[in-house]
C-alpha atoms as a PDB file:
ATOM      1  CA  UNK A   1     101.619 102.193  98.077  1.00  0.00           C
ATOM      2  CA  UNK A   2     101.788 101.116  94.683  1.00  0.00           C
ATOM      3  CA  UNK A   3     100.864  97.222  93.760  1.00  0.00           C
ATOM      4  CA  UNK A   4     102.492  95.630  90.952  1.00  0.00           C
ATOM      5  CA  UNK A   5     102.367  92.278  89.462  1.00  0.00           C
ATOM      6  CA  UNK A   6     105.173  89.307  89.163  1.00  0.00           C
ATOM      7  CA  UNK A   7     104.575  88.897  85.843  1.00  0.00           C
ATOM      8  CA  UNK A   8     105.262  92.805  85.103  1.00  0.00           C
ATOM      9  CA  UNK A   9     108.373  92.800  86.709  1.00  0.00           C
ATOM     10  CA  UNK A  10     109.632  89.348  85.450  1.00  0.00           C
ATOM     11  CA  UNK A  11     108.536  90.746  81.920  1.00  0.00           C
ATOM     12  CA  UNK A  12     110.667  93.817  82.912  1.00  0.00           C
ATOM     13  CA  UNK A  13     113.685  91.941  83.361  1.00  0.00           C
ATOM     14  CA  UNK A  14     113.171  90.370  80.370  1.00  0.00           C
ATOM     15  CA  UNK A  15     113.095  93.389  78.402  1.00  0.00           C
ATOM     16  CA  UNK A  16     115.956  94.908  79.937  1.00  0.00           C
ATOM     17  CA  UNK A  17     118.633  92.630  81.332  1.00  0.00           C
ATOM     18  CA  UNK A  18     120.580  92.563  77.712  1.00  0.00           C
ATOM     19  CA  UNK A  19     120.902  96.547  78.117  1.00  0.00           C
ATOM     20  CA  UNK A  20     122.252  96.682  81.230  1.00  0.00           C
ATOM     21  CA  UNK A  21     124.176  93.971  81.154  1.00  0.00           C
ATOM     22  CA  UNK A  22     126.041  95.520  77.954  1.00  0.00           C
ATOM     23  CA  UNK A  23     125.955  98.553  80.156  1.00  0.00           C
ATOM     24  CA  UNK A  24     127.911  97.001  83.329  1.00  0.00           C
ATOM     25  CA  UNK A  25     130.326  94.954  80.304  1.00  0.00           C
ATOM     26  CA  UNK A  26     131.521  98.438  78.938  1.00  0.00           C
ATOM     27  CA  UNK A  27     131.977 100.371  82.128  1.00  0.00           C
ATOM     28  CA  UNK A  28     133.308  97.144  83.693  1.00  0.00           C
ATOM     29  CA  UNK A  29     136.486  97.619  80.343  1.00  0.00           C
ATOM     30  CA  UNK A  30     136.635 101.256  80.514  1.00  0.00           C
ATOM     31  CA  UNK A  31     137.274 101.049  84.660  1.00  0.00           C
ATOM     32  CA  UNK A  32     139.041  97.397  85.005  1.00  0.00           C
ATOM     33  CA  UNK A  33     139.408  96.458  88.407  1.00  0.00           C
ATOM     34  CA  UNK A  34     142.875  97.649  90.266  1.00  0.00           C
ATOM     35  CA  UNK A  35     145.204  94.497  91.054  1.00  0.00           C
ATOM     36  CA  UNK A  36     147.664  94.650  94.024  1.00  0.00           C
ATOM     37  CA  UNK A  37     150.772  95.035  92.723  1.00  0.00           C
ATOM     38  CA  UNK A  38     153.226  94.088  95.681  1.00  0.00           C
ATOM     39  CA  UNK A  39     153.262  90.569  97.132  1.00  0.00           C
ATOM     40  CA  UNK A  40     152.350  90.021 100.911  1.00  0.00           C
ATOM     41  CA  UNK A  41     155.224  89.745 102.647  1.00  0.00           C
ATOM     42  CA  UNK A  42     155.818  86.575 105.426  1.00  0.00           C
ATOM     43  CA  UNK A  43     154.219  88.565 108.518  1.00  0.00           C
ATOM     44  CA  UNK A  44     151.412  90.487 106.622  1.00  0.00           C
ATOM     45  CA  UNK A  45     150.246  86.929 105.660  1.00  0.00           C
ATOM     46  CA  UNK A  46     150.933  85.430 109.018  1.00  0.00           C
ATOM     47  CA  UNK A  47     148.754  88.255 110.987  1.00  0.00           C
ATOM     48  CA  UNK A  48     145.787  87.744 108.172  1.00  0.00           C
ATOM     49  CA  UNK A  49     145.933  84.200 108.234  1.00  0.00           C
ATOM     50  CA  UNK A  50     145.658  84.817 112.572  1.00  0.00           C
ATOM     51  CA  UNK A  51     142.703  87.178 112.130  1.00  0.00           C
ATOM     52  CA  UNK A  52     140.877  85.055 109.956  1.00  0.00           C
ATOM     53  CA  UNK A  53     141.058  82.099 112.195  1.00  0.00           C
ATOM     54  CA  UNK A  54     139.736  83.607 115.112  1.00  0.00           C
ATOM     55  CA  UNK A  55     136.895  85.376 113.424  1.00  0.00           C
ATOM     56  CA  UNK A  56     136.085  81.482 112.124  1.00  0.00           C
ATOM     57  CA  UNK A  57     136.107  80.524 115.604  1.00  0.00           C
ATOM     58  CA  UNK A  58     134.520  83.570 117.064  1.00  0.00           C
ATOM     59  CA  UNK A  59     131.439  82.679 115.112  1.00  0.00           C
ATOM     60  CA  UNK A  60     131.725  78.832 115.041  1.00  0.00           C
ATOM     61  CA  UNK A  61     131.860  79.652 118.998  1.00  0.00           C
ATOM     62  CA  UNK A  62     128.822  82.266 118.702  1.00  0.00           C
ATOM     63  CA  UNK A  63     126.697  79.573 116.682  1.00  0.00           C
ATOM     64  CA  UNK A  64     126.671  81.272 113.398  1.00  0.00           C
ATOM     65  CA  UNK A  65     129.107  78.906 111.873  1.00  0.00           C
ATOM     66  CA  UNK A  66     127.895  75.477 111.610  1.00  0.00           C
ATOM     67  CA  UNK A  67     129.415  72.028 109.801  1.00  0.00           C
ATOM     68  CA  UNK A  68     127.334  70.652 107.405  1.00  0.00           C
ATOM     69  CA  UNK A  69     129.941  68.398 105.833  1.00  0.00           C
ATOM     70  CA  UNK A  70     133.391  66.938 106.329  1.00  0.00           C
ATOM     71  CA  UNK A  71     134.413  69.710 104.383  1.00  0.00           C
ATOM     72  CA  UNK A  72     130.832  72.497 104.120  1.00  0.00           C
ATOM     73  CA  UNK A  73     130.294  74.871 106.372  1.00  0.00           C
ATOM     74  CA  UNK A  74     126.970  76.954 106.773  1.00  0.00           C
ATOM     75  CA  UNK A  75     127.243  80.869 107.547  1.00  0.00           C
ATOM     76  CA  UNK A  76     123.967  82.134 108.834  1.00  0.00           C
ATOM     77  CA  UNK A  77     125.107  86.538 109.797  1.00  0.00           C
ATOM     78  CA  UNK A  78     121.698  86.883 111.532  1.00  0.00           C
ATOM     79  CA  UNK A  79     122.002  84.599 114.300  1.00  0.00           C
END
């Protein structure tokens, strides 16, 4: 195995981030991203709204999903 430095790869970055970021920019406004077009209707938002709460409480329940604030809330997947 290889061994490279921080500094090489932090100077690589350096070098290169203006290239690829103009890369991502144009294929980012040659492919824009696809909107939905049609409006959820009352029960498609009702049975998301329902799934989404009980995964909350499935891992609040599990300990994965702790309360950190009145209003924060800390996910933590690998628990």
């Amino acid at each position: 195995m290889r061994s490279v430095k921080m500094s090489k790869i932090e100077r690589n970055i350096k070098t290169n981030r203006q290239n690829v970021n103009a890369q991502i920019q144009e294929t980012h406004n040659k492919y824009p991203r696809i909107r939905r077009s049609r409006p959820r209707d009352f029960d498609e938002r009702n049975a998301l709204t329902q799934i989404t709460k009980a995964s909350i409480e499935r891992a609040k329940r599990d300990g994965k999903m702790k309360m950190i604030g009145k209003q924060k809330m800390y996910y933590d997947p690998t628990e």
